[in-house]
Structure formats: structure tokens, C-alpha cells
PDB file of N, CA and C in Angstrom:
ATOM      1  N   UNK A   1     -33.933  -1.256  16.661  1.00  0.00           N
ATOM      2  CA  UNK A   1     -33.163  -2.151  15.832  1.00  0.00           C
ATOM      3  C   UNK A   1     -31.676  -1.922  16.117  1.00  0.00           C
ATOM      4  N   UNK A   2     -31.117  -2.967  16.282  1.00  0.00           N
ATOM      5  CA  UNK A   2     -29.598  -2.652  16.532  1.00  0.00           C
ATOM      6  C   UNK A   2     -28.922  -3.083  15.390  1.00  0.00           C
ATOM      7  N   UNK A   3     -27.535  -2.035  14.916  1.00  0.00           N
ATOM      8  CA  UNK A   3     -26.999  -2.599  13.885  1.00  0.00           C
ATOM      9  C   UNK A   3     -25.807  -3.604  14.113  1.00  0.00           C
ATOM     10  N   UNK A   4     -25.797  -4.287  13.159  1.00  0.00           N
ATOM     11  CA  UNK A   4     -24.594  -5.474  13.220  1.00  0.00           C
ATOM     12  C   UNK A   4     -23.079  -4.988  12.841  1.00  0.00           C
ATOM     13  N   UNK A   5     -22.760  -4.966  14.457  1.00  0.00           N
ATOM     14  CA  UNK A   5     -21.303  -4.967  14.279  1.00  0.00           C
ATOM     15  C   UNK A   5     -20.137  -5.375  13.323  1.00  0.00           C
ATOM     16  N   UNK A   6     -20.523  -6.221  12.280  1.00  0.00           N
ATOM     17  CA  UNK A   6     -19.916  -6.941  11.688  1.00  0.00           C
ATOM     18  C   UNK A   6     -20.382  -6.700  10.160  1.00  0.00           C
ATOM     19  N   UNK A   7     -21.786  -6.040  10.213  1.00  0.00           N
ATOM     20  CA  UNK A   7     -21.907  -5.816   8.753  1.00  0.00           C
ATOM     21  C   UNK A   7     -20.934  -4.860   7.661  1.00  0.00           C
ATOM     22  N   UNK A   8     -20.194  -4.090   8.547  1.00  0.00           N
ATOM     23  CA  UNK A   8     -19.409  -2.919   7.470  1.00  0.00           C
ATOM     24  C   UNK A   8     -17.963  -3.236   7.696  1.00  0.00           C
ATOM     25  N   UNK A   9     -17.974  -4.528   8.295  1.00  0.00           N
ATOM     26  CA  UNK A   9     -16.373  -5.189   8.432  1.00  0.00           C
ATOM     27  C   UNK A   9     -14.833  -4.968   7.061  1.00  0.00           C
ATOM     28  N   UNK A  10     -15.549  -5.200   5.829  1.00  0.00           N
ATOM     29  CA  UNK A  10     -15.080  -4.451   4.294  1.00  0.00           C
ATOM     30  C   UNK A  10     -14.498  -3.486   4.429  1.00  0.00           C
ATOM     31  N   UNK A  11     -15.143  -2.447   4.902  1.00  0.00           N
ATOM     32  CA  UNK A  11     -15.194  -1.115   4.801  1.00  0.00           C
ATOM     33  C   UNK A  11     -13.926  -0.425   4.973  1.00  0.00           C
ATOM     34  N   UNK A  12     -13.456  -1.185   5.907  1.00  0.00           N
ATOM     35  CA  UNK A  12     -12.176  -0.898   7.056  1.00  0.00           C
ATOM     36  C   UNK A  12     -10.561  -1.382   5.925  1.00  0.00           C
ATOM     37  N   UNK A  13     -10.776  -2.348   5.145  1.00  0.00           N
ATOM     38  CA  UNK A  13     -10.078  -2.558   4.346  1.00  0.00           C
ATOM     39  C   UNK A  13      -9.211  -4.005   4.828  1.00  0.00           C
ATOM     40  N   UNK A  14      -8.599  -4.820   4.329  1.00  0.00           N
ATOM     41  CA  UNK A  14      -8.294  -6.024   4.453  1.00  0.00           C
ATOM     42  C   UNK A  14      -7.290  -6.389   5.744  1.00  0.00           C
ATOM     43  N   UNK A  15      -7.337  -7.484   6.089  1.00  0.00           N
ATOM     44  CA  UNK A  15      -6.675  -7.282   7.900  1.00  0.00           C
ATOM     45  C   UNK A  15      -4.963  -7.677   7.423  1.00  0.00           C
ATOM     46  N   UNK A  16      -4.164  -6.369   7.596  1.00  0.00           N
ATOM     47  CA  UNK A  16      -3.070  -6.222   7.428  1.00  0.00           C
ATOM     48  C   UNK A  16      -2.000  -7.186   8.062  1.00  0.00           C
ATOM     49  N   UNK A  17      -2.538  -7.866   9.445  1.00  0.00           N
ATOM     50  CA  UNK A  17      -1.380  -8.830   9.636  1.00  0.00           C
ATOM     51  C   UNK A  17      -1.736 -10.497   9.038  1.00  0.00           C
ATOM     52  N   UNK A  18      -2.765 -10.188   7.919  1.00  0.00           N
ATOM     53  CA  UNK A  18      -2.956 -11.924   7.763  1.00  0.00           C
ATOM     54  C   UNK A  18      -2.547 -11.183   6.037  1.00  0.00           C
ATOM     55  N   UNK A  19      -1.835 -10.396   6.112  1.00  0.00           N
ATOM     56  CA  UNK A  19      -1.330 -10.005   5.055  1.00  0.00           C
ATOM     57  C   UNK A  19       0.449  -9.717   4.880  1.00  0.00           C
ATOM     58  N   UNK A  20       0.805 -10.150   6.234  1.00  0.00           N
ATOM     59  CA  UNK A  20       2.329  -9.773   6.202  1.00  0.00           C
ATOM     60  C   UNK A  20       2.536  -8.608   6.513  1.00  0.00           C
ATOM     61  N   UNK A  21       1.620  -8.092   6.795  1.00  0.00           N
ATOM     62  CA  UNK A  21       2.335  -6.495   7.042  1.00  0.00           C
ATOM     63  C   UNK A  21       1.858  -5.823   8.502  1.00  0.00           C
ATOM     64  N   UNK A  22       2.463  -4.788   8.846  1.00  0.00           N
ATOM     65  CA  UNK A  22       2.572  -4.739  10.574  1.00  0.00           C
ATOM     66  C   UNK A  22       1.690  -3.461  10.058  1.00  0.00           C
ATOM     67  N   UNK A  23       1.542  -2.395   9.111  1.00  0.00           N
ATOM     68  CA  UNK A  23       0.959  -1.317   9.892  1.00  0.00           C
ATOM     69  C   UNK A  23       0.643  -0.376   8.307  1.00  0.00           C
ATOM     70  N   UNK A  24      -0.255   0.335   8.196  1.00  0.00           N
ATOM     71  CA  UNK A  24      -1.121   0.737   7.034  1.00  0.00           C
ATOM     72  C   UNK A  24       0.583   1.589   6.320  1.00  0.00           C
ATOM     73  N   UNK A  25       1.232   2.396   7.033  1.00  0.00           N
ATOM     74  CA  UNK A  25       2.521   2.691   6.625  1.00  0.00           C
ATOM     75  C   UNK A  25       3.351   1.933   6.198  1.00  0.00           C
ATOM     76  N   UNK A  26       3.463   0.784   6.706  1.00  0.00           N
ATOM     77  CA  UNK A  26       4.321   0.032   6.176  1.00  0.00           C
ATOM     78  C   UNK A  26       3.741  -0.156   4.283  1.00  0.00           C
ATOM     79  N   UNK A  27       2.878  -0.564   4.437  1.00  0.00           N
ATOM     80  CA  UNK A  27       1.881  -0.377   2.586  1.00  0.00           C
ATOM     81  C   UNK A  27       2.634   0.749   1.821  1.00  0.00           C
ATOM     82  N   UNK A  28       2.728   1.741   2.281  1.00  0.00           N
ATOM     83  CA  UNK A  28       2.837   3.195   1.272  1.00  0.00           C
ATOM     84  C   UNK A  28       4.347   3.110   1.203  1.00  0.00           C
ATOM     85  N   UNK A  29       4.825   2.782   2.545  1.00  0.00           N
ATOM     86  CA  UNK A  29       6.728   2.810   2.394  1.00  0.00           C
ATOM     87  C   UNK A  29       7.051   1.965   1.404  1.00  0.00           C
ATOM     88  N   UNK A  30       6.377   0.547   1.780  1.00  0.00           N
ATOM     89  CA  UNK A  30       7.165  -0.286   0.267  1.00  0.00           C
ATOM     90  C   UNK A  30       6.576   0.206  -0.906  1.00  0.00           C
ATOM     91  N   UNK A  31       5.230   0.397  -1.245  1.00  0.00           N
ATOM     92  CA  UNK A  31       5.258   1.164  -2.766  1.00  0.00           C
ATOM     93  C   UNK A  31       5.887   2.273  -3.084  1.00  0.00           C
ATOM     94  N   UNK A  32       5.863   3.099  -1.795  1.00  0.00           N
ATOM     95  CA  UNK A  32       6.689   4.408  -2.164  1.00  0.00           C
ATOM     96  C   UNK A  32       7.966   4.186  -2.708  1.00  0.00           C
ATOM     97  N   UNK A  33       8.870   3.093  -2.242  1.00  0.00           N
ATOM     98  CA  UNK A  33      10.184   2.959  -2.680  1.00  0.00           C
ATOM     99  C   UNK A  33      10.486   2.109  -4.149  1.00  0.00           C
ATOM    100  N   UNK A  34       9.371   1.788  -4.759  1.00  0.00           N
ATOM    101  CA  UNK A  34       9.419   1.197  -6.005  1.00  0.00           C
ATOM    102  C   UNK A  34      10.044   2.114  -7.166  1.00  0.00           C
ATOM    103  N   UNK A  35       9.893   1.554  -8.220  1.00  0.00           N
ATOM    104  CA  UNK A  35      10.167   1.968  -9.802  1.00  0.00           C
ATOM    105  C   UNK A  35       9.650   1.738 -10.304  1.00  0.00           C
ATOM    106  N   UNK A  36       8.557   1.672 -11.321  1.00  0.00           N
ATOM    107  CA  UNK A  36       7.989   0.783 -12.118  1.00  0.00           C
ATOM    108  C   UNK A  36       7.931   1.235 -13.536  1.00  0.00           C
ATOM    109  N   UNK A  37       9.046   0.930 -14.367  1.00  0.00           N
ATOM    110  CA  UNK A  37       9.330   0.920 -15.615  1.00  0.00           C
ATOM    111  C   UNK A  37      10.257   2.037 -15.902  1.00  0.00           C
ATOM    112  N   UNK A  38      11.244   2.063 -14.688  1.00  0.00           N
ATOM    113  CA  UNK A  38      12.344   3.046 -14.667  1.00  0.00           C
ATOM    114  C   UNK A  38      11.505   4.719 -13.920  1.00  0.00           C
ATOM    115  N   UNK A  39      10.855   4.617 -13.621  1.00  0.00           N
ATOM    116  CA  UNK A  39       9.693   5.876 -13.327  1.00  0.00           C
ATOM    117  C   UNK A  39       9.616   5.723 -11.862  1.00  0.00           C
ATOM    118  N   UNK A  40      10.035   6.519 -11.163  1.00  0.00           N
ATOM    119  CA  UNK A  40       9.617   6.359  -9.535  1.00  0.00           C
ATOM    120  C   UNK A  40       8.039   6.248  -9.105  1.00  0.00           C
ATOM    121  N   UNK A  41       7.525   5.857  -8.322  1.00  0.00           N
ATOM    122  CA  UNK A  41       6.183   6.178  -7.323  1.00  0.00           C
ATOM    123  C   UNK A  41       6.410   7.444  -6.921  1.00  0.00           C
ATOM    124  N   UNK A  42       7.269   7.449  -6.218  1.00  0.00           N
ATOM    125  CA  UNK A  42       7.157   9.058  -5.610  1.00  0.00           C
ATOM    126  C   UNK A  42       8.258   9.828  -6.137  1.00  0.00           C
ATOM    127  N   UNK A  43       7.722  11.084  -7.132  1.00  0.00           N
ATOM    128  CA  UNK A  43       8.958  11.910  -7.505  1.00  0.00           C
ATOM    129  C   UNK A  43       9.761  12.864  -7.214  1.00  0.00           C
ATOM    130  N   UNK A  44       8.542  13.329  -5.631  1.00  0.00           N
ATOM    131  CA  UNK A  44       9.276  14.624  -4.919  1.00  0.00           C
ATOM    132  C   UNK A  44      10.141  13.723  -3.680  1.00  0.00           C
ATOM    133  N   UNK A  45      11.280  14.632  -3.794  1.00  0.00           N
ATOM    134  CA  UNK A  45      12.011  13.788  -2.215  1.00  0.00           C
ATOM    135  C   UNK A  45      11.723  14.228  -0.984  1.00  0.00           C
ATOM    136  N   UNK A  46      10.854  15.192  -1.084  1.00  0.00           N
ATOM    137  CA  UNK A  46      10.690  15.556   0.162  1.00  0.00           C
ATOM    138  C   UNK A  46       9.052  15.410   0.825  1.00  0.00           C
ATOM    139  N   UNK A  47       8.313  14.397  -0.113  1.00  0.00           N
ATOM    140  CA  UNK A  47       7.707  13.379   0.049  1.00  0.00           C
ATOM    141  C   UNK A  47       7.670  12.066   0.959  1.00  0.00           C
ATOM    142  N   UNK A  48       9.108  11.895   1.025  1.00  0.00           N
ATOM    143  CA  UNK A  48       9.603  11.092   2.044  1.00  0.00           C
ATOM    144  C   UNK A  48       9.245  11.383   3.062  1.00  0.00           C
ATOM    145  N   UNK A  49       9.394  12.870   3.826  1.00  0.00           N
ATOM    146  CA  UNK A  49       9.515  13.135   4.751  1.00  0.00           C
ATOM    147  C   UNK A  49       8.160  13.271   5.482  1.00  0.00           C
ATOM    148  N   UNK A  50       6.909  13.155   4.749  1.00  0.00           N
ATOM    149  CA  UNK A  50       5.775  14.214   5.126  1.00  0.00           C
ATOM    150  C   UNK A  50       5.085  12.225   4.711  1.00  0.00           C
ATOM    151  N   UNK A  51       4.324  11.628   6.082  1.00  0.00           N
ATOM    152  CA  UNK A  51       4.070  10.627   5.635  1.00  0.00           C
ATOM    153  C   UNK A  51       2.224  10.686   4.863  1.00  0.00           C
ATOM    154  N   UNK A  52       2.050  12.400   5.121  1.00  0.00           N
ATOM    155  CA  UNK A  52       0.442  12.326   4.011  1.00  0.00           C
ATOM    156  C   UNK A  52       0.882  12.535   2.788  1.00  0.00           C
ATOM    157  N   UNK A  53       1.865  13.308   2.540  1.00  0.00           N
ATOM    158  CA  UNK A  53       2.230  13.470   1.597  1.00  0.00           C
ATOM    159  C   UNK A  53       2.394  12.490   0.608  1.00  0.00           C
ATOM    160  N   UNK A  54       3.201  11.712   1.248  1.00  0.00           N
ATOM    161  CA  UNK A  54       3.673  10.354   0.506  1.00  0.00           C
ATOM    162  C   UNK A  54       2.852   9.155   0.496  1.00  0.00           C
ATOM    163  N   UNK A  55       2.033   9.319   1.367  1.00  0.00           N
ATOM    164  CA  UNK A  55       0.509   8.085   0.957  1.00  0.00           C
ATOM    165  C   UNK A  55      -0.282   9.251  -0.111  1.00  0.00           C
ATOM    166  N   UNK A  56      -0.302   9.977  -0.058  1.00  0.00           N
ATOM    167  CA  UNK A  56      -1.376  10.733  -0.745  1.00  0.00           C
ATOM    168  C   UNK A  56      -0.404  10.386  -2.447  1.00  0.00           C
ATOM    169  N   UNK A  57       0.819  10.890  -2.657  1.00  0.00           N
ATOM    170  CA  UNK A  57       1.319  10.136  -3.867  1.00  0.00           C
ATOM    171  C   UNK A  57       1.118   9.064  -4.373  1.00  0.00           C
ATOM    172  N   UNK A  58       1.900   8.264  -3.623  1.00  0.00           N
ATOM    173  CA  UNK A  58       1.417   6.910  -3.955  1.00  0.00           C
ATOM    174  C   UNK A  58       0.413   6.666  -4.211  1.00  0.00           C
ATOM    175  N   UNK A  59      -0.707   6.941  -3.564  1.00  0.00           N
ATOM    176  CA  UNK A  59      -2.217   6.224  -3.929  1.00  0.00           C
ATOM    177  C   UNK A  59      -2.224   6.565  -5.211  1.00  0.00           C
ATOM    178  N   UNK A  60      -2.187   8.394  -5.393  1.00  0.00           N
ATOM    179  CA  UNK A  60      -2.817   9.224  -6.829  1.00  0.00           C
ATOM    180  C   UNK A  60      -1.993   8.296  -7.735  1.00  0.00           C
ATOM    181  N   UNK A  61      -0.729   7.606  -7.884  1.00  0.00           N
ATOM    182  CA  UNK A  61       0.155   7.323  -8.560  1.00  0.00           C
ATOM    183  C   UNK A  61      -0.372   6.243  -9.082  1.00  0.00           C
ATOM    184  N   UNK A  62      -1.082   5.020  -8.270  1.00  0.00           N
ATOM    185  CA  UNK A  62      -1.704   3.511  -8.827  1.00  0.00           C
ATOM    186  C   UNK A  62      -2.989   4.271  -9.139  1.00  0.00           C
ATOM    187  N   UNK A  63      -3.697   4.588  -8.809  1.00  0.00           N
ATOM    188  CA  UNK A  63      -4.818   4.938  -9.261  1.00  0.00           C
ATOM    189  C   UNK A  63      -4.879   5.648 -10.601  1.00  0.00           C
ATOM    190  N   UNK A  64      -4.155   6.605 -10.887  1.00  0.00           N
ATOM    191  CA  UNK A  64      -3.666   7.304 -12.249  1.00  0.00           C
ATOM    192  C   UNK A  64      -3.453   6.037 -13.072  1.00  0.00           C
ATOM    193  N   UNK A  65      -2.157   5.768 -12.753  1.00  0.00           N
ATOM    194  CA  UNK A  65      -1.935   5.129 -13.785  1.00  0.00           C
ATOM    195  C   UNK A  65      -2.010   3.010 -14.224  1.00  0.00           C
ATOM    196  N   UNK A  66      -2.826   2.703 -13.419  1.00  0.00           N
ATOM    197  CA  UNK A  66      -3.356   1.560 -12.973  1.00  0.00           C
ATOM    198  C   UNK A  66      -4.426   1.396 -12.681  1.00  0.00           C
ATOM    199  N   UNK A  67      -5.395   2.245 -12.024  1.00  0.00           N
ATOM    200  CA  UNK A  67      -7.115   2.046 -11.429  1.00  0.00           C
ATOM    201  C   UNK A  67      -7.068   1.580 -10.768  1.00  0.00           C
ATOM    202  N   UNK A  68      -5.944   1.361  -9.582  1.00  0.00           N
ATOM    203  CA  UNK A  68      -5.627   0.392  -8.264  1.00  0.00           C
ATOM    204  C   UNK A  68      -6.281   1.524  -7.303  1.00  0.00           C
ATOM    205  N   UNK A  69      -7.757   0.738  -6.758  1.00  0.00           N
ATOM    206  CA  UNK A  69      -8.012   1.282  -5.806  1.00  0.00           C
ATOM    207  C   UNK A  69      -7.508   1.443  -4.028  1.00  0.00           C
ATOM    208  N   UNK A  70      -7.359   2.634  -3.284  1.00  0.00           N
ATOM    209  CA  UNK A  70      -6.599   2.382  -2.203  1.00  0.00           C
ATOM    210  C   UNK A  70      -6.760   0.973  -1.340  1.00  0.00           C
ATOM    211  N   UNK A  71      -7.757   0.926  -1.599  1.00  0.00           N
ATOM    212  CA  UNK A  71      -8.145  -0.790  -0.570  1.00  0.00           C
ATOM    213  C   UNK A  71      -7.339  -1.701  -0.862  1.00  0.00           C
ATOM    214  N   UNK A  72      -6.906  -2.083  -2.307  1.00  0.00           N
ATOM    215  CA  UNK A  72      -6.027  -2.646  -2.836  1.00  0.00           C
ATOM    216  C   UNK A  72      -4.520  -2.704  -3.106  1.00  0.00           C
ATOM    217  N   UNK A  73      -3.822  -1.778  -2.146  1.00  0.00           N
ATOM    218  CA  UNK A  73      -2.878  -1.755  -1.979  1.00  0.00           C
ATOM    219  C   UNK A  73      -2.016  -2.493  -1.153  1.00  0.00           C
ATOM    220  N   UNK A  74      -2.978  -2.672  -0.468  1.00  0.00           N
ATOM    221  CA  UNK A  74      -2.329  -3.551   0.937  1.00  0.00           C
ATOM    222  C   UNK A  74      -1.900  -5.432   0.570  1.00  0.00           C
ATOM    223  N   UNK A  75      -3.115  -5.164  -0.563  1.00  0.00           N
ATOM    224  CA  UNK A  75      -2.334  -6.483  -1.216  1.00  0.00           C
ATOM    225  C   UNK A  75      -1.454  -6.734  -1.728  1.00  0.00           C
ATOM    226  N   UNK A  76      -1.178  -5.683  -2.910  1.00  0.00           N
ATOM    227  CA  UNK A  76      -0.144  -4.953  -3.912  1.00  0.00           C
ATOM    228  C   UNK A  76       1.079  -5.157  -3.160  1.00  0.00           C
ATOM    229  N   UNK A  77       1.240  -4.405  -1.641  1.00  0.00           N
ATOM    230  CA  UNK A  77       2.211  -4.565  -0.563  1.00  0.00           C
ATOM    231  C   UNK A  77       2.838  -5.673  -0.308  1.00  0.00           C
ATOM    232  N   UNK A  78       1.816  -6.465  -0.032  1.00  0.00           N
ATOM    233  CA  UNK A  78       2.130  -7.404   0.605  1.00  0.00           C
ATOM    234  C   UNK A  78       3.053  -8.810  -0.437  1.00  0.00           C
ATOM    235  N   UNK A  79       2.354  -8.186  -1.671  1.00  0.00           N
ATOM    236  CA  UNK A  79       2.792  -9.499  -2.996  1.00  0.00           C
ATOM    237  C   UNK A  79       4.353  -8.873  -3.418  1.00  0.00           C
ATOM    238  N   UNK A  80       4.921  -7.351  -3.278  1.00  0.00           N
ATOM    239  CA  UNK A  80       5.666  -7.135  -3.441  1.00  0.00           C
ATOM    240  C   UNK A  80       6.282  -7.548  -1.974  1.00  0.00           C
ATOM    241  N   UNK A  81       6.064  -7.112  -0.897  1.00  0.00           N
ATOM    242  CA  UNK A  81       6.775  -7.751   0.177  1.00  0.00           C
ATOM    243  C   UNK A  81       7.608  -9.119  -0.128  1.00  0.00           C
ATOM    244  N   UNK A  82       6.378 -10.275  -0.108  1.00  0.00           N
ATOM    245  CA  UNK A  82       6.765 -11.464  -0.160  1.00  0.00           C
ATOM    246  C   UNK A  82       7.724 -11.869  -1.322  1.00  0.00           C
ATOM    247  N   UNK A  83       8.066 -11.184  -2.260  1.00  0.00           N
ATOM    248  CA  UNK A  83       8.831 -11.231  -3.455  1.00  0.00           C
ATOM    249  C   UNK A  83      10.176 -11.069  -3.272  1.00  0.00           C
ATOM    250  N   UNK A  84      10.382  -9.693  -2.479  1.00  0.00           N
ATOM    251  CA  UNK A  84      11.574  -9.494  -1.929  1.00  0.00           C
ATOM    252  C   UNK A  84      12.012 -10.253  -1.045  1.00  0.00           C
ATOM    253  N   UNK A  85      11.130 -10.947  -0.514  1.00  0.00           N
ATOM    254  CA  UNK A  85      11.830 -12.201   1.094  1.00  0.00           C
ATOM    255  C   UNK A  85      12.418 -13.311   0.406  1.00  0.00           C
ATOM    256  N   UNK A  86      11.847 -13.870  -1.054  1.00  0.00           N
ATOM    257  CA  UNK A  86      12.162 -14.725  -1.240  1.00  0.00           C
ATOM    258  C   UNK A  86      13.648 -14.294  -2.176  1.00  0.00           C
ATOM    259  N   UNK A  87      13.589 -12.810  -3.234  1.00  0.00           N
ATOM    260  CA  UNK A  87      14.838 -12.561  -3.729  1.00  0.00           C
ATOM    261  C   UNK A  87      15.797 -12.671  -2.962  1.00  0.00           C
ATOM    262  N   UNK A  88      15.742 -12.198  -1.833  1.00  0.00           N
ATOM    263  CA  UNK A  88      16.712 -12.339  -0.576  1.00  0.00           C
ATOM    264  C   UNK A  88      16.996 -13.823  -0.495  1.00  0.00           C
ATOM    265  N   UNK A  89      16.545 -14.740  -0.191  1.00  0.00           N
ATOM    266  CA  UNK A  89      16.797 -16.098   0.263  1.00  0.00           C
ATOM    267  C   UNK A  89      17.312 -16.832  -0.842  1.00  0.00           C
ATOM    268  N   UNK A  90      17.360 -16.475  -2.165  1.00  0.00           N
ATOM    269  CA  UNK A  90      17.605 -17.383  -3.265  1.00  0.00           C
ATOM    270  C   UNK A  90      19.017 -17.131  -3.573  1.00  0.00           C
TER     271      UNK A  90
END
């Protein structure tokens, strides 16, 4: 029996350039640099520097305090992305 290439396609998580975004880092950089309700995403600064570090924050950070699973970030990304393109243009 051969398995289908295509059955665990999900798995992998949503296709990042029909999402605006170039690269799974790019996801964690823009949440990493948020605020959300005066409260940073990431509170250590030297988090910045260490990029497991700082996906590993971020994730624990939506997930804590939201139930945003990692798969779902890339959307999260991408809706904040597109927000800022347009603050810019207005």
C-alpha cells in the first residue's frame, strides 16, 4: 500500500506565501515586536537575539494567554502584517 503524499498536507501548517509572508521567522518577528494592552510579547531583550528563544516566547505567550495554537500564528501574522501596510498608506 502506498501512502498519499498529500494526505498529511495540514500537518505542515498553512502555505506562508499565499499568506503574505516570506518565511516561518518572519511570523515570530512581527508578533515578537507587538504590545498587546501595553504588555510586550517578548519581555526578555535578549530574546531578540536567540531566534528559539524568541519563537519559543512568543508561541508560550498566545497560547497562555489566548489558546492561539502555533499553527495559527501565521495567520495572526499575516492579519497584523496587512494592517500595518495599509496604516502606512493612509
Amino acid at each position: 500500500m502506498v501512502a498519499n503524499p498529500r494526505a498529511n498536507v495540514n500537518q505542515a501548517g498553512p502555505n506562508l506565501e499565499s499568506l503574505g509572508l516570506k518565511s516561518p521567522m518572519e511570523v515570530i518577528d512581527i508578533l515578537g515586536m507587538l504590545k498587546i494592552d501595553g504588555d510586550p510579547v517578548i519581555k526578555d531583550d535578549k530574546a531578540f537575539l536567540d531566534p528559539r528563544v524568541k519563537a519559543k516566547e512568543v508561541m508560550e505567550y498566545f497560547m497562555k494567554n489566548f489558546n492561539v495554537n502555533p499553527k495559527e500564528l501565521p495567520h495572526l501574522a499575516s492579519v497584523v502584517k496587512h494592517e500595518m501596510k495599509r496604516g502606512l498608506k493612509a
